[in-house]
C-alpha atoms as a PDB file:
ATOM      1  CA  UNK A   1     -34.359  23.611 -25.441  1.00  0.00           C
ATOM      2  CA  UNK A   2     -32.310  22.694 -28.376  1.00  0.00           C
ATOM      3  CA  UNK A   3     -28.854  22.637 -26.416  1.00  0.00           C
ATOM      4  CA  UNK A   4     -30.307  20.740 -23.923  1.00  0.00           C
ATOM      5  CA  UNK A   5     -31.828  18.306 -26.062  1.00  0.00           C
ATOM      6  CA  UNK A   6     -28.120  17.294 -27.626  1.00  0.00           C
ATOM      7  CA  UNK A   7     -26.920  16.215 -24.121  1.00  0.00           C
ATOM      8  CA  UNK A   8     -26.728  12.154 -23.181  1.00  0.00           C
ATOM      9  CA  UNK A   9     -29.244  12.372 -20.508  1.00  0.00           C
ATOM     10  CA  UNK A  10     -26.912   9.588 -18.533  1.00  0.00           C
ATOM     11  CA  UNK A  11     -23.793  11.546 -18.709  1.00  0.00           C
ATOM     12  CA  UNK A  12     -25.216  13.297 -15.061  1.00  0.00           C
ATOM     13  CA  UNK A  13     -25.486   9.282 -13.500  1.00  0.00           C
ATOM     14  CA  UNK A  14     -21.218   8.945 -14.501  1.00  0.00           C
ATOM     15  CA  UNK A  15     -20.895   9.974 -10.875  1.00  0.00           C
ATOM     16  CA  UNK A  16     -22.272   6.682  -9.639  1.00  0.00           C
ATOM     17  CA  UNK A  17     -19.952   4.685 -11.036  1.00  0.00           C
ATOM     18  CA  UNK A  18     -16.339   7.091 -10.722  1.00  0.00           C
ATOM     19  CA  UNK A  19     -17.312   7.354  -7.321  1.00  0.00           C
ATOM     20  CA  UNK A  20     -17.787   3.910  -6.341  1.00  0.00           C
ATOM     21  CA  UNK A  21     -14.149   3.079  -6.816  1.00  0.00           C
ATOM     22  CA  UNK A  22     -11.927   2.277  -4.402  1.00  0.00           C
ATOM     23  CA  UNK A  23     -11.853  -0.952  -2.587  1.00  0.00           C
ATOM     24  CA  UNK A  24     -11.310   0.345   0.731  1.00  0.00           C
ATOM     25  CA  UNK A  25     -12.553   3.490   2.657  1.00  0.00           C
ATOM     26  CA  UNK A  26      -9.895   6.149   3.936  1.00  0.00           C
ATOM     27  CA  UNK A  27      -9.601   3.207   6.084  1.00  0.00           C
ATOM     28  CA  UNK A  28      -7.585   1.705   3.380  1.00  0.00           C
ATOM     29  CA  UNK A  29      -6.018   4.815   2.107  1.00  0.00           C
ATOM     30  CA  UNK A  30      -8.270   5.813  -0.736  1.00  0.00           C
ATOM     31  CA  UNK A  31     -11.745   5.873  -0.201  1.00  0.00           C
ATOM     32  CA  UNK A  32     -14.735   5.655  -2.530  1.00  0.00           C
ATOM     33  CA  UNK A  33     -13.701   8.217  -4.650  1.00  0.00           C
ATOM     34  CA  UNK A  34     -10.669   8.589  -7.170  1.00  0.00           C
ATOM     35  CA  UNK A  35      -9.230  11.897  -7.586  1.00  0.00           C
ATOM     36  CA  UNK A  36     -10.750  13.644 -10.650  1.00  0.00           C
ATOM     37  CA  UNK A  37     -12.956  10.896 -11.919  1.00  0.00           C
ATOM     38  CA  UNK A  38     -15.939  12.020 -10.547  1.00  0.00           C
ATOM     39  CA  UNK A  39     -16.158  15.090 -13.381  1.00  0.00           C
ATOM     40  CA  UNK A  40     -18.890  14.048 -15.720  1.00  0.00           C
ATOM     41  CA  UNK A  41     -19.999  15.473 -18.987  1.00  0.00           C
ATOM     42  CA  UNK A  42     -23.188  17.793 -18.158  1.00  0.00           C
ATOM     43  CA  UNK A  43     -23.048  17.274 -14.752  1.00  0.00           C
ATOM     44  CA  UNK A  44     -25.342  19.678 -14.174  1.00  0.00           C
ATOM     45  CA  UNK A  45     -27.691  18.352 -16.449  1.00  0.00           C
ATOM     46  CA  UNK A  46     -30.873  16.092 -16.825  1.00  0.00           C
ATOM     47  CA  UNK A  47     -32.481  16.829 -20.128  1.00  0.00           C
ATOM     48  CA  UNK A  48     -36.126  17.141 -20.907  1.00  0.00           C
ATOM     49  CA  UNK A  49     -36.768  13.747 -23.158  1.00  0.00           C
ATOM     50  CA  UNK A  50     -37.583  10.799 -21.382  1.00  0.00           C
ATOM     51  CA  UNK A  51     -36.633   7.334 -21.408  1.00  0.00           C
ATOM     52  CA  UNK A  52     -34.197   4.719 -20.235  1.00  0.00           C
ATOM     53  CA  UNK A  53     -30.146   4.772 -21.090  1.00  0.00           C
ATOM     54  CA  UNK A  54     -27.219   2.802 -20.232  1.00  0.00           C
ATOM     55  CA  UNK A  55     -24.042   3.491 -18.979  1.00  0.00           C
ATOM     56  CA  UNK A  56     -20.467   1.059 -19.225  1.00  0.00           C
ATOM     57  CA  UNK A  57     -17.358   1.926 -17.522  1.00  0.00           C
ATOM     58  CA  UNK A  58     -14.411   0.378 -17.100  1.00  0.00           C
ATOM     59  CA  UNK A  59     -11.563   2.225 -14.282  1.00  0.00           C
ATOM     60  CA  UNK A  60      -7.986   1.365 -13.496  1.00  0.00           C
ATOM     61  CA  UNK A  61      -6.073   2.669 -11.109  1.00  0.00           C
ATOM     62  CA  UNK A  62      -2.847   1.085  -9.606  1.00  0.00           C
ATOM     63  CA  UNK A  63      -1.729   3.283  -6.307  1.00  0.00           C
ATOM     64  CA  UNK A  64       1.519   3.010  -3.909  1.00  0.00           C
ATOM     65  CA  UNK A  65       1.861   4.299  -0.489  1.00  0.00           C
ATOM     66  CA  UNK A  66       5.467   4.341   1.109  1.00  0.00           C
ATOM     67  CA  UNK A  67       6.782   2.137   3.921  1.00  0.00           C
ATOM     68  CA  UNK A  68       7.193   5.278   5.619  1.00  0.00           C
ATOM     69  CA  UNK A  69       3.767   5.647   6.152  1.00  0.00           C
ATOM     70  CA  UNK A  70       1.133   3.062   8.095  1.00  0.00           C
ATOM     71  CA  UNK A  71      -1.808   2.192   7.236  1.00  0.00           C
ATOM     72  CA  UNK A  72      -5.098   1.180   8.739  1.00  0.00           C
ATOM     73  CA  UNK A  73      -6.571  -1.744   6.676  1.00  0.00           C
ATOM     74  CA  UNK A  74      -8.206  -4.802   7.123  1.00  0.00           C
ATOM     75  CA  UNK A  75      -8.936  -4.851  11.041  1.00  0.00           C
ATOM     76  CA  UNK A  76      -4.603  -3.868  11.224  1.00  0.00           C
ATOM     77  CA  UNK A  77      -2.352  -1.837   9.843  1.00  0.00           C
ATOM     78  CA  UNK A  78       0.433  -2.115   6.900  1.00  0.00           C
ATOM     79  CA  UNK A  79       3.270  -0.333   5.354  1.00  0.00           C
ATOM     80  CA  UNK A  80       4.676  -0.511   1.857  1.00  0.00           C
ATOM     81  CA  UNK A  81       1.048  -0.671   0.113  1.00  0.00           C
ATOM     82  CA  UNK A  82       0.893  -1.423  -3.405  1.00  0.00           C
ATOM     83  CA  UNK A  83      -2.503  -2.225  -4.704  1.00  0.00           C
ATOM     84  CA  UNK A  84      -4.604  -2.175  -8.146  1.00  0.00           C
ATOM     85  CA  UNK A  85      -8.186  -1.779  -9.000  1.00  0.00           C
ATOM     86  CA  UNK A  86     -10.165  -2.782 -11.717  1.00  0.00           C
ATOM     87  CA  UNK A  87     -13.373  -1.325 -11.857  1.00  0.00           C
ATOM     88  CA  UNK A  88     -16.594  -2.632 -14.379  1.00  0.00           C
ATOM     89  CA  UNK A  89     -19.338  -0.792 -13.803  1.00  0.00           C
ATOM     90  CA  UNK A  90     -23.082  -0.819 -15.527  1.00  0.00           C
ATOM     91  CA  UNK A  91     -25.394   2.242 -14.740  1.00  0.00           C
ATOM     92  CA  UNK A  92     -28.864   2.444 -15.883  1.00  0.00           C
ATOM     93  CA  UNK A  93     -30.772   5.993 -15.657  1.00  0.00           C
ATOM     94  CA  UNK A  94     -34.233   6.628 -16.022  1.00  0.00           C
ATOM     95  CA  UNK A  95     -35.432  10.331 -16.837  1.00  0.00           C
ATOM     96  CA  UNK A  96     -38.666  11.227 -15.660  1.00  0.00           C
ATOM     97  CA  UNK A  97     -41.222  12.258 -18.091  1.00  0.00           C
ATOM     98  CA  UNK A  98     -41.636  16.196 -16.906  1.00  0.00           C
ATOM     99  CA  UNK A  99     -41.645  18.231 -20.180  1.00  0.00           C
ATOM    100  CA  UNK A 100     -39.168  21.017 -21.145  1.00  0.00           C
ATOM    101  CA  UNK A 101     -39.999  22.818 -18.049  1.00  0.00           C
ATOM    102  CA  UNK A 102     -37.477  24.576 -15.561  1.00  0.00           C
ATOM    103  CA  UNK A 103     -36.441  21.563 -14.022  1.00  0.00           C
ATOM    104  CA  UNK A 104     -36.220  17.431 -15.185  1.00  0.00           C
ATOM    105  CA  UNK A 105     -35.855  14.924 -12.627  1.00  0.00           C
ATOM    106  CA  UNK A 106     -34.224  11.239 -12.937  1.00  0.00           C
ATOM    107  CA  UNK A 107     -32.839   8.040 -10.825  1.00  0.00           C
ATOM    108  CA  UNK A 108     -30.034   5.969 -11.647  1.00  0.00           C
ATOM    109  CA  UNK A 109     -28.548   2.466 -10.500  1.00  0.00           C
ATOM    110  CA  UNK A 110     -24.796   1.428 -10.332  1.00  0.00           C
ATOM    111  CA  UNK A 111     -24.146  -2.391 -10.603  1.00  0.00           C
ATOM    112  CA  UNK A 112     -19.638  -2.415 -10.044  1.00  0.00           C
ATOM    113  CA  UNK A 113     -17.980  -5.778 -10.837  1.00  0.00           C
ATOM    114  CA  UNK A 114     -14.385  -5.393  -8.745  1.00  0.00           C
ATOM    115  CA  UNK A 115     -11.125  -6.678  -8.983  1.00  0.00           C
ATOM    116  CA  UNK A 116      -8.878  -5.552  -6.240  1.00  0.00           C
ATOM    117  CA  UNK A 117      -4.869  -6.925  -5.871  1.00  0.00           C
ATOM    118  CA  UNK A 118      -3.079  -5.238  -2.937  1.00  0.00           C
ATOM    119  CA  UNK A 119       0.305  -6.224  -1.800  1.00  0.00           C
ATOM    120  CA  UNK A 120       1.739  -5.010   1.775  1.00  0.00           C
ATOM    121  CA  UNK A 121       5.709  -4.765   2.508  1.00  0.00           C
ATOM    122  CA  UNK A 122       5.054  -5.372   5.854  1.00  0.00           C
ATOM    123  CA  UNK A 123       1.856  -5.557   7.856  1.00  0.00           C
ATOM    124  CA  UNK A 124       1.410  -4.912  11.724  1.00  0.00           C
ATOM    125  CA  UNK A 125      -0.286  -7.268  14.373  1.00  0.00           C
ATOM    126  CA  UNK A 126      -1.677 -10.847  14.028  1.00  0.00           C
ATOM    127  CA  UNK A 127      -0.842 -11.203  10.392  1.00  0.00           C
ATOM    128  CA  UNK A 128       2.531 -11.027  10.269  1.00  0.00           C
ATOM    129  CA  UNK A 129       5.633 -10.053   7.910  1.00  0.00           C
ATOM    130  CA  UNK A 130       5.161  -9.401   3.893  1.00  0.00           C
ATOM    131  CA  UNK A 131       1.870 -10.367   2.351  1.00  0.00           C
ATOM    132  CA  UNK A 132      -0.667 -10.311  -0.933  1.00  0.00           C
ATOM    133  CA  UNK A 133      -3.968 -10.706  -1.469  1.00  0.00           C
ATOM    134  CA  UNK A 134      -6.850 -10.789  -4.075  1.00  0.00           C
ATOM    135  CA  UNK A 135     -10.555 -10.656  -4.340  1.00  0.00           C
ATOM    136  CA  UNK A 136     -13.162 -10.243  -6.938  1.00  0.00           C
ATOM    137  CA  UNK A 137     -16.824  -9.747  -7.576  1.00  0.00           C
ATOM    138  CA  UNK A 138     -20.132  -7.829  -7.024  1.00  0.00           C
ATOM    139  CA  UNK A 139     -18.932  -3.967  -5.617  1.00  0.00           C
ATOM    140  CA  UNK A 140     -21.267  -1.880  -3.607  1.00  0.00           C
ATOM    141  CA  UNK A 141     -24.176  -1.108  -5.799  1.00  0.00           C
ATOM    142  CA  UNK A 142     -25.319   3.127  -5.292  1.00  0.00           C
ATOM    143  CA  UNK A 143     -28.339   4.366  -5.843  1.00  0.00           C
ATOM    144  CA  UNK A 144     -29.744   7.775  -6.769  1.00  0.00           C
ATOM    145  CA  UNK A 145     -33.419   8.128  -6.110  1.00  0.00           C
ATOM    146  CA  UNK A 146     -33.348  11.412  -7.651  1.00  0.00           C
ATOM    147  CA  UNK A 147     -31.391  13.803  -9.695  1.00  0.00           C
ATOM    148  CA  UNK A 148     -33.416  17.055 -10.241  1.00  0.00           C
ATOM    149  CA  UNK A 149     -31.750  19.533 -13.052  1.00  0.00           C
ATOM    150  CA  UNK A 150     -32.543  23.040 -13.027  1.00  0.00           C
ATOM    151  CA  UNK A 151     -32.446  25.101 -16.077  1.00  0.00           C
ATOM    152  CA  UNK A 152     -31.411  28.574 -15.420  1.00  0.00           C
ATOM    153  CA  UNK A 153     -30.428  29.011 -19.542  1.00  0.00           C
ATOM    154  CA  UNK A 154     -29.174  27.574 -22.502  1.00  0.00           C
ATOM    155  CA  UNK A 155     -26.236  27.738 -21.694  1.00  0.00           C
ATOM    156  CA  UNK A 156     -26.143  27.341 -17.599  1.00  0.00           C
ATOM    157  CA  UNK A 157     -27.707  24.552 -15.666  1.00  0.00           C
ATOM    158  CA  UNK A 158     -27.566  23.028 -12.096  1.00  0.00           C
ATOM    159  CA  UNK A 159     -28.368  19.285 -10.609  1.00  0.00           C
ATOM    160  CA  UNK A 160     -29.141  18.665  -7.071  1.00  0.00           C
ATOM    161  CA  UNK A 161     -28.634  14.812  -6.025  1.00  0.00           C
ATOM    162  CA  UNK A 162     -28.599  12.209  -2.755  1.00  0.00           C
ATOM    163  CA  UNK A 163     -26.114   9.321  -3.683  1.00  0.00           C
ATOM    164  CA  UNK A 164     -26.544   6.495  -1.962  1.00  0.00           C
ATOM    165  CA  UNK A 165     -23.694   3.768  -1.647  1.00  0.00           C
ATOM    166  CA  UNK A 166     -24.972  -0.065   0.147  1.00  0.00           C
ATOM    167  CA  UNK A 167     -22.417  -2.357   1.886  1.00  0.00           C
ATOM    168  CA  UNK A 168     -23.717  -4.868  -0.857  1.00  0.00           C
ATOM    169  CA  UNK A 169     -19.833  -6.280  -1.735  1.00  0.00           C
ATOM    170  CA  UNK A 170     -18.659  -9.614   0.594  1.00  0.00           C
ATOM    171  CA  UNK A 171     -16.291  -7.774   3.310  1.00  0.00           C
ATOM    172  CA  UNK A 172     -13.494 -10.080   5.358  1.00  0.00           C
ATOM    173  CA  UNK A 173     -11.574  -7.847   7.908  1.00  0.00           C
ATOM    174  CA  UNK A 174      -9.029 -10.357   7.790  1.00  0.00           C
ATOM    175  CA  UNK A 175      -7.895  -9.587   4.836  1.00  0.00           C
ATOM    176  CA  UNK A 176      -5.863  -7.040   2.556  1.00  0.00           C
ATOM    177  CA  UNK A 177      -8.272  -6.987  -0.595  1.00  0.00           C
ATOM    178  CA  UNK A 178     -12.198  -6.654  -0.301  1.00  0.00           C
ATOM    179  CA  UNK A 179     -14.809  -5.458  -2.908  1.00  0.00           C
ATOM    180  CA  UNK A 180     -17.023  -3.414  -0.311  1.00  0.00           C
ATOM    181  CA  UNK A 181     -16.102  -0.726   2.186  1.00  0.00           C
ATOM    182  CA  UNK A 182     -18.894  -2.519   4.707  1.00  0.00           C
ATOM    183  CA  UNK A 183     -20.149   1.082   5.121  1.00  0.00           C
ATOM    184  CA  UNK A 184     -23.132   2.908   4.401  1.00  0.00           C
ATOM    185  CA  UNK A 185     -21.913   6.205   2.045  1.00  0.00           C
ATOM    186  CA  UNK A 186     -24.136   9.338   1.982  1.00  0.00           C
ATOM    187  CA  UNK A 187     -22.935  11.546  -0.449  1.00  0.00           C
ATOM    188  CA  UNK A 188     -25.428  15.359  -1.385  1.00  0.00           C
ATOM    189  CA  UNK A 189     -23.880  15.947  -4.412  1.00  0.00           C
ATOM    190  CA  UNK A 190     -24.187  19.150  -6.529  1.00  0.00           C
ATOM    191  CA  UNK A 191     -23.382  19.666 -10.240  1.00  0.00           C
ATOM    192  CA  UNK A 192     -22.692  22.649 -12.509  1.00  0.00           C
ATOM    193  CA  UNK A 193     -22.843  23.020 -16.181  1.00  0.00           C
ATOM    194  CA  UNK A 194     -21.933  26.003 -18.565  1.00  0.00           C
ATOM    195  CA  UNK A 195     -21.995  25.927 -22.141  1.00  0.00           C
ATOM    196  CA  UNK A 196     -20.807  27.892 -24.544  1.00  0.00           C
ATOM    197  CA  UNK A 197     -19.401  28.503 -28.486  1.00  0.00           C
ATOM    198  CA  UNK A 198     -23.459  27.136 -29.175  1.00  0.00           C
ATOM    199  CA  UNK A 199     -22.848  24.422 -26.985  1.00  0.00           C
ATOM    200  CA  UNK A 200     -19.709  23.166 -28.510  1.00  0.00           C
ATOM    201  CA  UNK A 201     -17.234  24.618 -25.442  1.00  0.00           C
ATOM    202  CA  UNK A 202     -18.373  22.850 -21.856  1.00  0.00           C
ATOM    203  CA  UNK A 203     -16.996  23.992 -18.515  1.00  0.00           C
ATOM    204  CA  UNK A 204     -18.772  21.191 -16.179  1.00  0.00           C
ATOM    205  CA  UNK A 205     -17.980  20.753 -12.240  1.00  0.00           C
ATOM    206  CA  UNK A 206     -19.533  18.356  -9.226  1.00  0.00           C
ATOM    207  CA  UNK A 207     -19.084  18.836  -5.772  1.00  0.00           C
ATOM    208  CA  UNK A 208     -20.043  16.535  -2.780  1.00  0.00           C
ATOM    209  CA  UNK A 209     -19.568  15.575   0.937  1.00  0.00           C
ATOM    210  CA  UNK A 210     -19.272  12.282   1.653  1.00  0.00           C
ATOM    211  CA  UNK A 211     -20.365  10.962   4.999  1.00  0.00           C
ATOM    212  CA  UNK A 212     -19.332   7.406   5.973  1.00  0.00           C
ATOM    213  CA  UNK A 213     -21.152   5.028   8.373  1.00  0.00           C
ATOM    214  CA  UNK A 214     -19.173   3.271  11.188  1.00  0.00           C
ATOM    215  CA  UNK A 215     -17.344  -0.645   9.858  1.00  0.00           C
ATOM    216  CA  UNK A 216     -18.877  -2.064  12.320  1.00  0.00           C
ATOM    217  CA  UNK A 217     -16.770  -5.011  11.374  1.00  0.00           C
ATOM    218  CA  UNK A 218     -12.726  -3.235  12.304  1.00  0.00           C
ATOM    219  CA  UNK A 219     -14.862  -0.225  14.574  1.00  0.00           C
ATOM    220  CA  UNK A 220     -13.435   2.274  12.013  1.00  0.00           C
ATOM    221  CA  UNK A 221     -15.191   5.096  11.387  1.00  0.00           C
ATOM    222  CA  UNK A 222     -14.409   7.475   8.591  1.00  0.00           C
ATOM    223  CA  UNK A 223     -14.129  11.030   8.777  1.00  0.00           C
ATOM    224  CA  UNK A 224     -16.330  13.291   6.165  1.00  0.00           C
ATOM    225  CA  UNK A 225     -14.524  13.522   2.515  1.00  0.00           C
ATOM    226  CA  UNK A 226     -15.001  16.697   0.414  1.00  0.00           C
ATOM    227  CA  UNK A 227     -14.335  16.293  -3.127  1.00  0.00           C
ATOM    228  CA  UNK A 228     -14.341  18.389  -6.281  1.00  0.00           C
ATOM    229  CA  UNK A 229     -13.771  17.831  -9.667  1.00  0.00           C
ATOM    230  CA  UNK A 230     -14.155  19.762 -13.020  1.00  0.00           C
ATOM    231  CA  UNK A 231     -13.960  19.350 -16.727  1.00  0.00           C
ATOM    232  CA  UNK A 232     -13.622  21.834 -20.135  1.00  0.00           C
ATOM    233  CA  UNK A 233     -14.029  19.987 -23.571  1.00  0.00           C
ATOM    234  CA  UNK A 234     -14.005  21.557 -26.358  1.00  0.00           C
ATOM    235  CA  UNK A 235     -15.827  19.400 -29.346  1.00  0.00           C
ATOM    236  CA  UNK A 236     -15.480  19.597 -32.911  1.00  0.00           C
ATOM    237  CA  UNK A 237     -18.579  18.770 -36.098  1.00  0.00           C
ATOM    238  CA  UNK A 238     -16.705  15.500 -36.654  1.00  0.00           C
ATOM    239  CA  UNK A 239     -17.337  14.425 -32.953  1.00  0.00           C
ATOM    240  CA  UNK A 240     -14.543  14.472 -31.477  1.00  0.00           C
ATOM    241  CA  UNK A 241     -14.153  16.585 -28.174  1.00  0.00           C
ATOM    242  CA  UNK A 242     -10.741  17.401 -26.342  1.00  0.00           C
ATOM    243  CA  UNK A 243     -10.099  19.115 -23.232  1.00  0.00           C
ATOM    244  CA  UNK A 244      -8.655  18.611 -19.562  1.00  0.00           C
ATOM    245  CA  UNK A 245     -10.164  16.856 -16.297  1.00  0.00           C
ATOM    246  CA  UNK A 246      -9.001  17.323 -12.210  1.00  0.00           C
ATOM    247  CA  UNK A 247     -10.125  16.960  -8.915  1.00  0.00           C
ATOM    248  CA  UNK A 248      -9.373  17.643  -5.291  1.00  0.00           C
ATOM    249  CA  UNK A 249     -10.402  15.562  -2.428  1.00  0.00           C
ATOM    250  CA  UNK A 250     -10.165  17.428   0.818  1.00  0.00           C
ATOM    251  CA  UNK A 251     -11.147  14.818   4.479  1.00  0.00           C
ATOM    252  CA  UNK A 252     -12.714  17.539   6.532  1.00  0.00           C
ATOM    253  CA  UNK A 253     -12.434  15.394   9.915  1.00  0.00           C
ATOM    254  CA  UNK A 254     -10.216  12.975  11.213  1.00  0.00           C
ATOM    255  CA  UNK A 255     -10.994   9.281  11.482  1.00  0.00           C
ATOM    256  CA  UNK A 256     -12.037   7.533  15.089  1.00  0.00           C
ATOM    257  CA  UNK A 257     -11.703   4.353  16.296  1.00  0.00           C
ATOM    258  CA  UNK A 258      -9.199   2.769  17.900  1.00  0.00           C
ATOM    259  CA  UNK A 259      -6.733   2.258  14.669  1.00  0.00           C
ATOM    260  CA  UNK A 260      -7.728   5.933  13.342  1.00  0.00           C
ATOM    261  CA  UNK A 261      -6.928   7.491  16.938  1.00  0.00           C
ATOM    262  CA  UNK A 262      -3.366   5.733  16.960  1.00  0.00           C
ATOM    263  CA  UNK A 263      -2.025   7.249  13.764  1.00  0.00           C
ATOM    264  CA  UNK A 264      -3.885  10.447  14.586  1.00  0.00           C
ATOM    265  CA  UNK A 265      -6.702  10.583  12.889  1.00  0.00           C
ATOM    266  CA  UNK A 266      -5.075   9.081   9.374  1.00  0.00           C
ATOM    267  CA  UNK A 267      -6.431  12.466   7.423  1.00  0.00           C
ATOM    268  CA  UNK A 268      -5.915  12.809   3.710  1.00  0.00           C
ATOM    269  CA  UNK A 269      -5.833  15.090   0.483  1.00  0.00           C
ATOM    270  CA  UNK A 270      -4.753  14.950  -2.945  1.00  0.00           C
ATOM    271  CA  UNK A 271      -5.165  16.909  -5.770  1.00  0.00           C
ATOM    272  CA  UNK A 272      -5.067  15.028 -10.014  1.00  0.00           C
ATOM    273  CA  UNK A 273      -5.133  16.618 -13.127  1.00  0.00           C
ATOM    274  CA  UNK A 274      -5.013  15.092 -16.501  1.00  0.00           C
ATOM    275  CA  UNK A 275      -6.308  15.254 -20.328  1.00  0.00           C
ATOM    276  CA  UNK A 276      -9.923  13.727 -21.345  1.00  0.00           C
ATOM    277  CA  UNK A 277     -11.081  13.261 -25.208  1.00  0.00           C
ATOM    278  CA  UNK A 278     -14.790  12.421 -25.832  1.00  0.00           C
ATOM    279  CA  UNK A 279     -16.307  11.008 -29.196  1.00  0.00           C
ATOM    280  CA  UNK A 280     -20.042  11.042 -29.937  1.00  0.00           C
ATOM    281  CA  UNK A 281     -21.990   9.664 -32.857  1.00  0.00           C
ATOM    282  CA  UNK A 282     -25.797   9.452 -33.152  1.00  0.00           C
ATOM    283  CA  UNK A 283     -26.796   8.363 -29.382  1.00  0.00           C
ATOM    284  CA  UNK A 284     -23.777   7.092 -28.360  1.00  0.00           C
ATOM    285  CA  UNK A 285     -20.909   8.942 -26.879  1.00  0.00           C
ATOM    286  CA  UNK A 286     -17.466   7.540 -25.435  1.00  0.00           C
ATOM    287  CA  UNK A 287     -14.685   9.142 -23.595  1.00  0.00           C
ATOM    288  CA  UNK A 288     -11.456   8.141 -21.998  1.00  0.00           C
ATOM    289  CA  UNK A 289      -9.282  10.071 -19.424  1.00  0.00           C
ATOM    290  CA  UNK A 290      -6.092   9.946 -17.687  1.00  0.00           C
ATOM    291  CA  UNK A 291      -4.628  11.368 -14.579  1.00  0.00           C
ATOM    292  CA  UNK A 292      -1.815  12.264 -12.737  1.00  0.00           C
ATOM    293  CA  UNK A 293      -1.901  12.597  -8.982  1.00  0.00           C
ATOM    294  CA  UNK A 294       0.083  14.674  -7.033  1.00  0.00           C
ATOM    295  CA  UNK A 295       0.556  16.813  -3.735  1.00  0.00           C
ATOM    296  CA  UNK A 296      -1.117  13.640  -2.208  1.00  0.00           C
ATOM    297  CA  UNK A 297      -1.297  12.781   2.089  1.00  0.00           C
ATOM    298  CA  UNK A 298      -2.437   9.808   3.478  1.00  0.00           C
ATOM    299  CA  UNK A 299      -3.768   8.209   0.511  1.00  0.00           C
ATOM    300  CA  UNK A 300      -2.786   6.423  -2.348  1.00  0.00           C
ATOM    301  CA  UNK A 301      -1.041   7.917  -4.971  1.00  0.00           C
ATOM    302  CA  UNK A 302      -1.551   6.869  -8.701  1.00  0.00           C
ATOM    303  CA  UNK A 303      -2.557   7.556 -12.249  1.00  0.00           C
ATOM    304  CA  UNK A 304      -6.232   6.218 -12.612  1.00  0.00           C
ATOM    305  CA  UNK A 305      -7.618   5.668 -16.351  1.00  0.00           C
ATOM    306  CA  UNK A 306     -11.419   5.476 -16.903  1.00  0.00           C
ATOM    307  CA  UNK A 307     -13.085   5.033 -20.107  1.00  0.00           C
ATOM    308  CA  UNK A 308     -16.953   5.043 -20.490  1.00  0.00           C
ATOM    309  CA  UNK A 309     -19.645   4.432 -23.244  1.00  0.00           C
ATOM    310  CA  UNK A 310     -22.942   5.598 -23.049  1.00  0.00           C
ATOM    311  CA  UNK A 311     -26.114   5.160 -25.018  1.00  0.00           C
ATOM    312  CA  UNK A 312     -29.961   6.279 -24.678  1.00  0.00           C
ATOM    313  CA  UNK A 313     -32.644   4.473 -25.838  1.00  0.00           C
END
């Protein structure tokens, strides 16, 4: 599989890291996913040679939500919301030793470092008028026990994959900032890749639901969150690759609990779409994206940045 065998086997385990995001659940306006940075390079693919690679990633996104709006955060509710998120993440993938067969299987673990700075303009109940907060550390690590890849062509290939997001972040429900969602996140994730030009033109898309356990902390409980996102690159002999990213994340239920129920269910969409340039040499391959958000409900709305390096071994 010569084509195949040119692909960064760890550019399928980006997911685990763009998805991991946000500081907050739709609970806090954003949940764990950023619109259009969960697109990866060969998303659809786990290539045949095995072995161990490494991912780093580094996000930023800075998001506002209007005074006009409240939102559910914290164990309350706020208006005015201006927060920023700072996102280093380290991904390690291991891909099974199966032979250039129809499929290739792998598993992956995200370690996030988080640093989250929100400020509210006003926030309801207990806490009072205008207020800021900060926090920083270990995110929720997420797991993938397996990624299977399945080969239809060259030139068209499919993953299949169970990401798995812990509550492993300190959580305070007294306050604004937190680095963990204190949820469990189930998210069955599918990914499509087609290549073409001999491999140098690559149309690559990932899909996913992702189902939220109950904050047992606040008793919020966040609806299901459909999300799809999709890249083209074109890239060059010297490297280089240049093309456009997007997403759309669609909640497919309203949120319950006694918060969710009084702003009626607190559901959200947006839709981002931006330009991505990717550089590989030898083993190593880095790429850097920006995008801008727009027709956006119930959610923060900003221009997240992610730029990633990844190398097998």
């Amino acid at each position: 599989m010569p084509l195949l065998a040119r692909c960064l086997p760890l550019c399928t385990a980006l997911a685990l890291g763009a998805a991991c995001m946000s500081a907050h659940a739709t609970e806090g306006a954003l949940g764990r996913p950023v619109t259009g940075l969960q697109g990866t390079s060969f998303a659809g693919v786990v290539p045949p040679t095995p072995g161990f690679n490494l991912l780093t990633q580094y996000i930023y996104y800075s998001g506002q939500i209007g005074a006009q709006r409240e939102v559910p955060i914290g164990g309350s509710t706020a208006l005015g919301i201006d927060a920023q998120f700072q996102l280093l993440s380290f991904t390690g993938m291991y891909v099974w030793p199966t032979g250039e067969g129809r499929w290739n299987y792998a598993t992956a673990v995200a370690v996030p470092f988080a640093k989250v700075d929100v400020d509210a303009g006003v926030r309801i109940g207990r806490f009072g008028a205008s207020t800021s907060d900060s926090d920083s550390g270990l995110f929720d690590i997420a797991v993938v026990p397996v990624i299977a890849s399945r080969h239809f062509s060259q030139t068209k290939h499919m993953s299949l994959a169970l990401y798995i997001y812990t509550p492993s972040g300190s959580y305070d429900p007294n306050r604004l900032a937190n680095v963990s969602l204190n949820n469990w996140t189930y998210s069955p994730t599918v990914g499509y890749t087609q290549l073409g030009q001999g491999g140098t033109l690559e149309f690559s898309t990932l899909a996913a639901v992702d189902f939220y356990t109950e904050n047992h902390a606040t008793d919020y409980q966040n609806g299901a969150v459909f999300r799809i996102d999709a890249l083209l690159i074109k890239r060059t002999p010297s490297g280089w690759g240049f093309g456009a990213s997007g997403g759309w994340i669609q909640q497919l239920e309203d949120d319950t609990g006694p918060t969710a129920d009084r702003l009626n269910g607190f559901k959200g969409h947006s839709l981002a779409i931006g330009p991505i340039a990717t550089y590989k040499t030898g083993k190593v391959e880095f790429s850097a994206r920006w995008l801008y958000e727009f027709d956006v409900k119930n959610r923060l709305e900003g221009n997240p940045v992610m730029v990633t390096g990844t190398v097998s071994f």
